[in-house]
Protein backbone atom coordinates (compact mmCIF):
# COMPACT_ATOMS: atom_id res chain seq x y z
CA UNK A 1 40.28 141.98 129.09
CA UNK A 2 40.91 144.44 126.29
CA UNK A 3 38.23 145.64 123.92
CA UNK A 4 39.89 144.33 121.31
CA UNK A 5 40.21 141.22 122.43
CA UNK A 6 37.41 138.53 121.86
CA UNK A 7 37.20 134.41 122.52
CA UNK A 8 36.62 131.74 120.83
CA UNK A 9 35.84 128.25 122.28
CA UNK A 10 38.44 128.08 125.44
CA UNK A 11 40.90 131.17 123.55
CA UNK A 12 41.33 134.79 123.71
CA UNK A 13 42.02 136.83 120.91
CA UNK A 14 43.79 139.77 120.61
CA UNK A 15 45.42 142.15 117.80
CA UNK A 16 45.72 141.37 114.09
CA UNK A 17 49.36 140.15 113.46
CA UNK A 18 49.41 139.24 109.45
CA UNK A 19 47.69 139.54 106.42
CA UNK A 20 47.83 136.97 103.70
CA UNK A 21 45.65 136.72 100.42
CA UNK A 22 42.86 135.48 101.81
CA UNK A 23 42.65 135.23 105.55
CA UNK A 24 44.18 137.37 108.69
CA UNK A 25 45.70 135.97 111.38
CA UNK A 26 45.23 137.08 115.05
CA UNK A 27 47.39 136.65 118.22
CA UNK A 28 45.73 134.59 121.07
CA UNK A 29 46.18 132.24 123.65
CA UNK A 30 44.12 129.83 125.97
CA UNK A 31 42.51 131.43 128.32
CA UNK A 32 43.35 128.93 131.19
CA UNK A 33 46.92 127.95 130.65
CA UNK A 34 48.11 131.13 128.91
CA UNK A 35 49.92 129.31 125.73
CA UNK A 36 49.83 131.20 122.77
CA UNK A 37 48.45 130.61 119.40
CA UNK A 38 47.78 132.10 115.97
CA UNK A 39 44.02 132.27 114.82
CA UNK A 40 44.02 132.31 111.21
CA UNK A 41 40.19 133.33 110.11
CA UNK A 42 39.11 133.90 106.76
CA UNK A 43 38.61 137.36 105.20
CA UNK A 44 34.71 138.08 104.86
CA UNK A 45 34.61 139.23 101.11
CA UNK A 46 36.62 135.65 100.24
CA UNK A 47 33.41 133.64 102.50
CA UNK A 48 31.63 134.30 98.85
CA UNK A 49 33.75 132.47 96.84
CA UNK A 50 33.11 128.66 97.20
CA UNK A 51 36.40 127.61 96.07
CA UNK A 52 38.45 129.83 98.58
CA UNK A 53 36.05 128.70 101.40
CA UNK A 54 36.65 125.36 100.19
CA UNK A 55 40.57 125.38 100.00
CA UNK A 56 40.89 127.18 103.74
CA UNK A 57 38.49 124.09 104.83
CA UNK A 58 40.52 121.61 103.85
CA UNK A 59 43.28 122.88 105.19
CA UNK A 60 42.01 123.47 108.08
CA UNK A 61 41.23 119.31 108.21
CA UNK A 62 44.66 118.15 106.60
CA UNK A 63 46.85 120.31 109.43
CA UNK A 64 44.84 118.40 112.37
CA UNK A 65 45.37 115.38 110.74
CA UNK A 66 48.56 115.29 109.42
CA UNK A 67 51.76 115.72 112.28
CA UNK A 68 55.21 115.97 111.94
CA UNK A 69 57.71 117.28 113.76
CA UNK A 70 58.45 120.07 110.75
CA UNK A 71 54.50 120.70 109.58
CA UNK A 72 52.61 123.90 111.58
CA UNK A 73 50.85 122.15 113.87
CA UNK A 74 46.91 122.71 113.90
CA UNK A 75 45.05 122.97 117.46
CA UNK A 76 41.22 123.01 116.26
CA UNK A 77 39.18 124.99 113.61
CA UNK A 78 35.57 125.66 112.95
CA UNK A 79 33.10 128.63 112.09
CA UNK A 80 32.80 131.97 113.72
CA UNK A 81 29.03 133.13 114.97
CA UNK A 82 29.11 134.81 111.33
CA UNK A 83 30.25 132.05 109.74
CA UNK A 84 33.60 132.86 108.46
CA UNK A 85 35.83 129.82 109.07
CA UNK A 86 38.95 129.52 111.11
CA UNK A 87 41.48 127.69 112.31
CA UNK A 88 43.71 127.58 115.58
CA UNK A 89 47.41 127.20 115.26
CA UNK A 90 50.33 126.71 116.95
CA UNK A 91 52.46 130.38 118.07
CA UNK A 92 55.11 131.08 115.43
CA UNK A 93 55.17 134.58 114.67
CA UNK A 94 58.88 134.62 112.58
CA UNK A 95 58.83 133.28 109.21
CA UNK A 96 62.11 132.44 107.31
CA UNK A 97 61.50 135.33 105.00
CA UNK A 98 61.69 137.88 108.23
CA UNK A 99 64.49 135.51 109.53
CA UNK A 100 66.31 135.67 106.45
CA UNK A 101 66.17 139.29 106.04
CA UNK A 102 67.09 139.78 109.97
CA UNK A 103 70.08 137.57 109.17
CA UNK A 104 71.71 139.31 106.41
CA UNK A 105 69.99 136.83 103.29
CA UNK A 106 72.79 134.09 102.77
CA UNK A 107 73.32 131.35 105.04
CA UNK A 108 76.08 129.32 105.88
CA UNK A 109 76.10 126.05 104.41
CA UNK A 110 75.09 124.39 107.72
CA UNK A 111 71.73 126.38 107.95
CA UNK A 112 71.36 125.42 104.84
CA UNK A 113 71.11 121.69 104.93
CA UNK A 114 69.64 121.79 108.24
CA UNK A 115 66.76 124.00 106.91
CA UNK A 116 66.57 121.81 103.43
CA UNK A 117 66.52 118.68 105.81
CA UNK A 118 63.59 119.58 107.80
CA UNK A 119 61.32 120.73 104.95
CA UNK A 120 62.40 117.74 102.64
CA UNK A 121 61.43 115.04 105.82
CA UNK A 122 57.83 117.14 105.86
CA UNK A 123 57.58 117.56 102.42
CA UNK A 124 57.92 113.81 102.09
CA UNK A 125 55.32 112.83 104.30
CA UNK A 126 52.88 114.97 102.62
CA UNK A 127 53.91 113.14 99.28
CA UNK A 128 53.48 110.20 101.50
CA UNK A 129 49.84 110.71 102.55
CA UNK A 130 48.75 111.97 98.84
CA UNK A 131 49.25 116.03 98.85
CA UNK A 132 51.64 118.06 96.76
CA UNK A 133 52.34 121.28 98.75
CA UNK A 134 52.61 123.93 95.68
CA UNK A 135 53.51 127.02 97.50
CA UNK A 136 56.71 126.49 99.26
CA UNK A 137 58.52 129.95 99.79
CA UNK A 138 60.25 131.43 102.83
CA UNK A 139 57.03 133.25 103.76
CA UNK A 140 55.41 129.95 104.41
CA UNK A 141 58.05 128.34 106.16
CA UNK A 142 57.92 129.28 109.85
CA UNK A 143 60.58 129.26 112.71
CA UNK A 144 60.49 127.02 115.14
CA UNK A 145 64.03 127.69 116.78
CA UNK A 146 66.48 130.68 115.75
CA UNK A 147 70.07 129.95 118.30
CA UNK A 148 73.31 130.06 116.92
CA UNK A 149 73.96 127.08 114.63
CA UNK A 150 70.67 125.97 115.10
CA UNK A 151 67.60 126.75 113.01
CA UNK A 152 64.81 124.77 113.21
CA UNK A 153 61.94 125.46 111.04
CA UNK A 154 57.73 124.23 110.22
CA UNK A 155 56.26 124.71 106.89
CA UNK A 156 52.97 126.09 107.32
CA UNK A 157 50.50 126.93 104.53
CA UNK A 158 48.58 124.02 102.62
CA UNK A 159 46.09 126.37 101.38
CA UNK A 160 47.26 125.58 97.63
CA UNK A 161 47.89 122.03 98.53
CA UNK A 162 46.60 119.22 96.10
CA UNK A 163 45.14 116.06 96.80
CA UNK A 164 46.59 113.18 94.42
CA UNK A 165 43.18 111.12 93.74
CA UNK A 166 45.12 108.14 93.43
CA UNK A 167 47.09 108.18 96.51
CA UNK A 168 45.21 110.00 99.25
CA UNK A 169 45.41 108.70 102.49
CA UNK A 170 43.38 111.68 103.63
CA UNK A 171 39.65 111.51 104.69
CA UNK A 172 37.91 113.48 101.62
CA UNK A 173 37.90 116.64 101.36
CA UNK A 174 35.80 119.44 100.00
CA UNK A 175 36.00 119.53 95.62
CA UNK A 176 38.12 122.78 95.01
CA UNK A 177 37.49 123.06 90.68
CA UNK A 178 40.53 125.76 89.61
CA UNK A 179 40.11 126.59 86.45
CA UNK A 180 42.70 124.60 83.78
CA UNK A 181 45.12 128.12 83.31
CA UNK A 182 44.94 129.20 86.83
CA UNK A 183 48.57 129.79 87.87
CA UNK A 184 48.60 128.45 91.98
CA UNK A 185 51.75 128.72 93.48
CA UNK A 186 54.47 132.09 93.90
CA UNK A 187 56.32 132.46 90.32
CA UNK A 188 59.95 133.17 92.10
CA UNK A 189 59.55 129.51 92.85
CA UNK A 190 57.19 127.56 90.38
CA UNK A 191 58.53 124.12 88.78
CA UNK A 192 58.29 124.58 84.79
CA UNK A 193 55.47 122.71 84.67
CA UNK A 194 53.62 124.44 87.20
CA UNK A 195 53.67 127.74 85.09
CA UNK A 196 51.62 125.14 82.47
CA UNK A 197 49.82 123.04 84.34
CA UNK A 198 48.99 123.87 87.76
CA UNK A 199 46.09 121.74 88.59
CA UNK A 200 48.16 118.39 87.05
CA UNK A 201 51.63 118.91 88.94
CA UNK A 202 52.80 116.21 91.08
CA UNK A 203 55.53 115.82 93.93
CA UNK A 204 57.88 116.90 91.33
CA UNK A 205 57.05 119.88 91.57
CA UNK A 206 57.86 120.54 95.34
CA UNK A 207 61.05 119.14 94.84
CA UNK A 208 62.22 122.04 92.11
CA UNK A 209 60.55 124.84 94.52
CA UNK A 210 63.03 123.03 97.51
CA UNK A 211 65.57 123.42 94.74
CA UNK A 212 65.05 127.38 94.59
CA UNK A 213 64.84 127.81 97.92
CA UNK A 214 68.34 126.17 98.84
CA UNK A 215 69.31 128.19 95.89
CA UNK A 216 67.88 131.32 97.92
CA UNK A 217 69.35 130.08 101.22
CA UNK A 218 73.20 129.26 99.62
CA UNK A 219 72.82 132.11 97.55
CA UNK A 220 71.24 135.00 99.33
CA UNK A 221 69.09 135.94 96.02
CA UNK A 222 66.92 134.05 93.78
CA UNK A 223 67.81 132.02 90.28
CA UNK A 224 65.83 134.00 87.93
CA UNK A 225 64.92 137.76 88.90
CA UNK A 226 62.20 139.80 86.60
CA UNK A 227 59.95 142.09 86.08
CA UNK A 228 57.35 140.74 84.45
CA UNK A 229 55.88 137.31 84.66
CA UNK A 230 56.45 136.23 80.71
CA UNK A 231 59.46 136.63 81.55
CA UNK A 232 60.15 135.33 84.82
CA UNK A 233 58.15 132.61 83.09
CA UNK A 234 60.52 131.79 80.40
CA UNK A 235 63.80 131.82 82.79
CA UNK A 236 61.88 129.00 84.59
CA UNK A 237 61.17 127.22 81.74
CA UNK A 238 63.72 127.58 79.32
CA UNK A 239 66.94 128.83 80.99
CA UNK A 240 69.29 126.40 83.54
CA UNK A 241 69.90 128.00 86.99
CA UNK A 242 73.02 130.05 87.43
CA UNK A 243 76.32 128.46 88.59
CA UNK A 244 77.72 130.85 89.87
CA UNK A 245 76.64 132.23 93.59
């Protein structure tokens, strides 16, 4: 075994592969059948924050018990002997954003509504069970399959998810409080009312951030493009979409 390579419960982990916000995620893979996985462990400084420990947590719980054929699938979670939470996931390394930019950007129009497809059917089944995603972007949509004609994708990600009190099918989950102004989500892809009211969206607001995405995917660039977030802010909110690719 390597000396950078440690274990956890029945896996073996090796080299840091990506860096998001909050966590890192490692390579690994059981150490009796050999199948790979991504360990996704949360960074130390972010353990002090209750709401960030809080978010990963539930996560962590909605991936193992939510499955569909399009969702990241989650393998098992827990704490480390330090007590930094993780969680073990199923091995896809690509996202669409790397795919994307491998490919050239645009898309033909049958990626398109095959990648569309798959995230709307997952998308729907969170609805379904009582979350609202709130951070769909190419960067948390993973690939599943990349062949000719063919891509087959997982979104991955819930860590800005929200529970809809009303219509949870979910056991409960930790209370994450975000405070009323808090913008959660990526702006290149925020519903209007998102950019207002983050911690009241609904469904609705997936749906417009699938909206920018096919937009991305048909159009190999984004709606709205600027520099600053007023007034990337006010194209979203204000301004229709360009019709012309």
């Amino acid at each position: 075994m390597s000396p950078t390579e440690w274990h956890i419960r029945d896996y073996v982990i090796g080299r840091r592969v990506a860096g998001g916000a909050t966590s890192d995620v490692y390579s690994g893979h059981h150490a009796a059948t050999g199948e790979p996985v991504a360990v996704k462990v949360l960074g130390s400084k972010h353990c002090l924050h209750v709401e960030v420990v809080a978010r990963f947590l539930n996560e962590a719980q909605a991936l193992q018990e939510l499955r569909h054929p399009h969702l990241v699938k989650a393998l098992g979670s827990g704490l480390l002997p330090e007590g930094r939470p993780f969680m073990i996931l199923e091995w896809l390394p690509v996202d669409l954003h790397q795919a994307l930019s491998r490919a050239g950007g645009r898309r033909p129009l049958q990626h398109c509504a095959q990648i569309i497809r798959q995230l709307a059917d997952a998308l729907a089944m969170l609805h379904s069970r009582g979350l609202v995603h709130r951070d769909l972007k190419p960067a948390n949509v993973l690939m599943a399959r990349q062949q000719p004609g063919v891509w087959d994708v997982k979104l991955a990600d819930l860590g800005l998810a929200k529970r809809l009190a009303d219509n949870s099918s979910l056991p409960s989950a930790l209370p994450v409080s975000t405070a009323g102004n808090a913008l959660l989500g990526t702006w290149d892809y925020m519903a209007p009312e998102q950019w207002i009211r983050s911690k009241s969206v609904d469904s609705k607001a997936d749906v417009y951030s699938l909206g920018v995405l096919w937009f991305h995917l048909l159009a190999g660039r984004l709606p709205f493009i600027a520099g600053e977030q007023k007034d990337l802010m006010c194209q979203h909110l204000l301004e229709p979409p360009p019709m012309q690719l």
